[in-house]
Protein backbone atom coordinates (compact mmCIF):
# COMPACT_ATOMS: atom_id res chain seq x y z
CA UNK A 1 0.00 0.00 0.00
CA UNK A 2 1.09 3.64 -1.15
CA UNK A 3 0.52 6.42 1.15
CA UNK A 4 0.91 9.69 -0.28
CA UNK A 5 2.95 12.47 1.64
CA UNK A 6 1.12 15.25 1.52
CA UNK A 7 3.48 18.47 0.64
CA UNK A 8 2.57 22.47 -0.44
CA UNK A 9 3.04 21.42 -4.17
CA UNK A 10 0.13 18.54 -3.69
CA UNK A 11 -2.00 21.01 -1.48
CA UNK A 12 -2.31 23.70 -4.39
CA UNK A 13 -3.31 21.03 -6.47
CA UNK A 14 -6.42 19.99 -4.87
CA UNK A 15 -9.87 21.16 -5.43
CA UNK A 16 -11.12 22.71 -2.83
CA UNK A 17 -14.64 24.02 -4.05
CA UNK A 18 -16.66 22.17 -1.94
CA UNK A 19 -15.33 23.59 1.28
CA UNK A 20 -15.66 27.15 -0.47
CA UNK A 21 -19.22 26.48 -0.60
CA UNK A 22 -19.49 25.36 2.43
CA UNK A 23 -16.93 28.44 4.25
CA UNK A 24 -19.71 30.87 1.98
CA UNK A 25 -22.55 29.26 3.17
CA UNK A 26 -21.28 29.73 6.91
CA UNK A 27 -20.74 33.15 6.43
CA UNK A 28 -23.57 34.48 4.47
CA UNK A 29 -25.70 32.80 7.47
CA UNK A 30 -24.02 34.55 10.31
CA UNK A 31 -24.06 37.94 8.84
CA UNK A 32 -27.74 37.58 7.99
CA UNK A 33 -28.57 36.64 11.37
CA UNK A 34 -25.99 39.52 12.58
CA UNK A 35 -27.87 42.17 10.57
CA UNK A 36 -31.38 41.04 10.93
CA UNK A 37 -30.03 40.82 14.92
CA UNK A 38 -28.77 44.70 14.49
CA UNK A 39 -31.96 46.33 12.94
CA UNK A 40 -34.39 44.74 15.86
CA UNK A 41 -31.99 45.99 18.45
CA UNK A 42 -31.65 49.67 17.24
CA UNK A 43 -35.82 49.76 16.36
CA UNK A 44 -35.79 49.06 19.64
CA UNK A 45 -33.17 51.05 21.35
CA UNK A 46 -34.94 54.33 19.29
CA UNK A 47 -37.84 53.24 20.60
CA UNK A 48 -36.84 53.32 24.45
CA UNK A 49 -35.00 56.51 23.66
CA UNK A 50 -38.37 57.90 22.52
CA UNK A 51 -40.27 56.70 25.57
CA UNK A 52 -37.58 58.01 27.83
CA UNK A 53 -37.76 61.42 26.57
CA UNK A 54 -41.15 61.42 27.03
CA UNK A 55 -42.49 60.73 23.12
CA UNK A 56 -45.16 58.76 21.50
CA UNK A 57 -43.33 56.30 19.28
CA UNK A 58 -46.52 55.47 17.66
CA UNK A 59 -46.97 59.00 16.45
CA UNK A 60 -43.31 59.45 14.74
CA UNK A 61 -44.19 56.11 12.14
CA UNK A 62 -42.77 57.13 8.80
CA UNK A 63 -46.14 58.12 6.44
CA UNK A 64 -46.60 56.57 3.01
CA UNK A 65 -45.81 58.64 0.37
CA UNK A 66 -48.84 58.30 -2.46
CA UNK A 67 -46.12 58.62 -5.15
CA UNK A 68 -43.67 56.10 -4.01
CA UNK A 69 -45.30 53.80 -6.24
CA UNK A 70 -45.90 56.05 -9.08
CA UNK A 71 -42.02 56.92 -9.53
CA UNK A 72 -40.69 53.46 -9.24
CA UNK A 73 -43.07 52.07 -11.96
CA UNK A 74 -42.32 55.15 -14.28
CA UNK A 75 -38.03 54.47 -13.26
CA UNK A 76 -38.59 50.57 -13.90
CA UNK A 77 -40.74 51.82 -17.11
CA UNK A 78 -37.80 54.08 -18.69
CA UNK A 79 -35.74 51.31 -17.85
CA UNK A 80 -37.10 48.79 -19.80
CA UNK A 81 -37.69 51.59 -22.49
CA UNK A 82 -34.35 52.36 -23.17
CA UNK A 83 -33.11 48.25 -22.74
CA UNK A 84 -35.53 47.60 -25.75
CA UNK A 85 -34.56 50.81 -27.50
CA UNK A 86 -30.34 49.70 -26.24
CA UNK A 87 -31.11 46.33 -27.92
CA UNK A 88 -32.93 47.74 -31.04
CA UNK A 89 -30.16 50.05 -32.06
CA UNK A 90 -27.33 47.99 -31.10
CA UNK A 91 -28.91 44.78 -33.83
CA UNK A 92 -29.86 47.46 -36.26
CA UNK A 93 -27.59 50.92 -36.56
CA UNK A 94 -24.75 50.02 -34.55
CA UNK A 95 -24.36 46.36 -35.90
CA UNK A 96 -21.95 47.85 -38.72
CA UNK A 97 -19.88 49.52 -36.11
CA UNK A 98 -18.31 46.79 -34.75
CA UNK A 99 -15.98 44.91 -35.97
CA UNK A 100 -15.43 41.20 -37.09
CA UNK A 101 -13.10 40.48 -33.49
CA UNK A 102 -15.34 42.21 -31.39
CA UNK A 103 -18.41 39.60 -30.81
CA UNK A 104 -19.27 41.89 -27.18
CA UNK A 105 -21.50 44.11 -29.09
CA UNK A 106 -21.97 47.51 -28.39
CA UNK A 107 -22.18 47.06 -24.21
CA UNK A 108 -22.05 50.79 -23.50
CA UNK A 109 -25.58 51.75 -25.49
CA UNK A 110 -27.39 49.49 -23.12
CA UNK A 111 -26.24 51.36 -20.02
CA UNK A 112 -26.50 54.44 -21.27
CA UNK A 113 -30.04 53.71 -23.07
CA UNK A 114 -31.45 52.10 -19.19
CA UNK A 115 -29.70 55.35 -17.32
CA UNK A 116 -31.55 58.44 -19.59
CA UNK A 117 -34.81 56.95 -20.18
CA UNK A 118 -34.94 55.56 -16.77
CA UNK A 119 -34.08 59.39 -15.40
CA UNK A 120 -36.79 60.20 -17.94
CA UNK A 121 -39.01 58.27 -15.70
CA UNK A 122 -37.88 59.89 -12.64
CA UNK A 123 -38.27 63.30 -13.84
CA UNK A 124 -41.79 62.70 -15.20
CA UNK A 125 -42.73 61.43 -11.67
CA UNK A 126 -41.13 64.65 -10.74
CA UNK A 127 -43.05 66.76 -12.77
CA UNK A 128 -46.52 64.83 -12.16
CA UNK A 129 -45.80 65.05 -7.99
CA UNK A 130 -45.18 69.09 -8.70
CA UNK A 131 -48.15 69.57 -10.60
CA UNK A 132 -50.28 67.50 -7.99
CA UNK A 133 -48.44 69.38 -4.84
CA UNK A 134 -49.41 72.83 -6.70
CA UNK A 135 -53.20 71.67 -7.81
CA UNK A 136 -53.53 71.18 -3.77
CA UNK A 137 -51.99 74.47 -2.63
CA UNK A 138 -53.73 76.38 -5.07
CA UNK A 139 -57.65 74.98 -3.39
């Protein structure tokens, strides 16, 4: 029988994905218990805070803003706008552009495309809250 001396050369050698997966798994689990651990205790901490200075917690809950919704579904909106218009122009005007090493495609276009239309969005929210803010001060 053949043993085999293990030695630094061997060592580098090996494959040692499972116990990767197994190190990531261990971590990912303690600092999701750590951080879900770390927002209870501060709610709470603000919360004694506020009862110790004599406050109403229940009174200081953060309000729902009636436009939250509207300005991340006209962001996510302009986003998928300007993917569709990134992915349009980069198979139709741009495909001539490129050359025959370069088989990335135009990478850039889609960025830029998903950041102006999707600030589009976010200014047309911006726009539509101003106009509903000065329809309310005005009656």
């Amino acid at each position: 029988m053949k043993t085999k001396i293990l030695t630094f050369k061997n060592l580098n050698n090996m494959n040692h994905t499972g116990e990767l997966a197994l190190f990531m798994v261990i971590i990912v689990s303690v600092a999701l218990i750590a951080m879900i651990f770390g927002i209870v205790y501060l709610a709470k901490r603000e919360r004694m805070a506020m009862i110790e200075r004599g406050m109403d917690p229940r009174r200081y809950k953060p309000q729902s803003a009636p436009f939250h919704t509207l300005k991340w579904g006209l962001l996510l909106i302009g986003a998928g706008v300007g993917l569709f218009l990134a992915f349009v122009l980069d198979h139709t005007a741009f495909k001539s552009i490129g050359n025959e090493f370069d088989n990335d495609g135009n990478v850039a276009i889609y960025f830029a495309m998903i950041a102006i239309f999707g600030g589009l969005g976010l200014f047309s929210s911006y726009l539509i809250e101003k106009k509903h803010n000065d329809k309310e001060k005005g009656e």
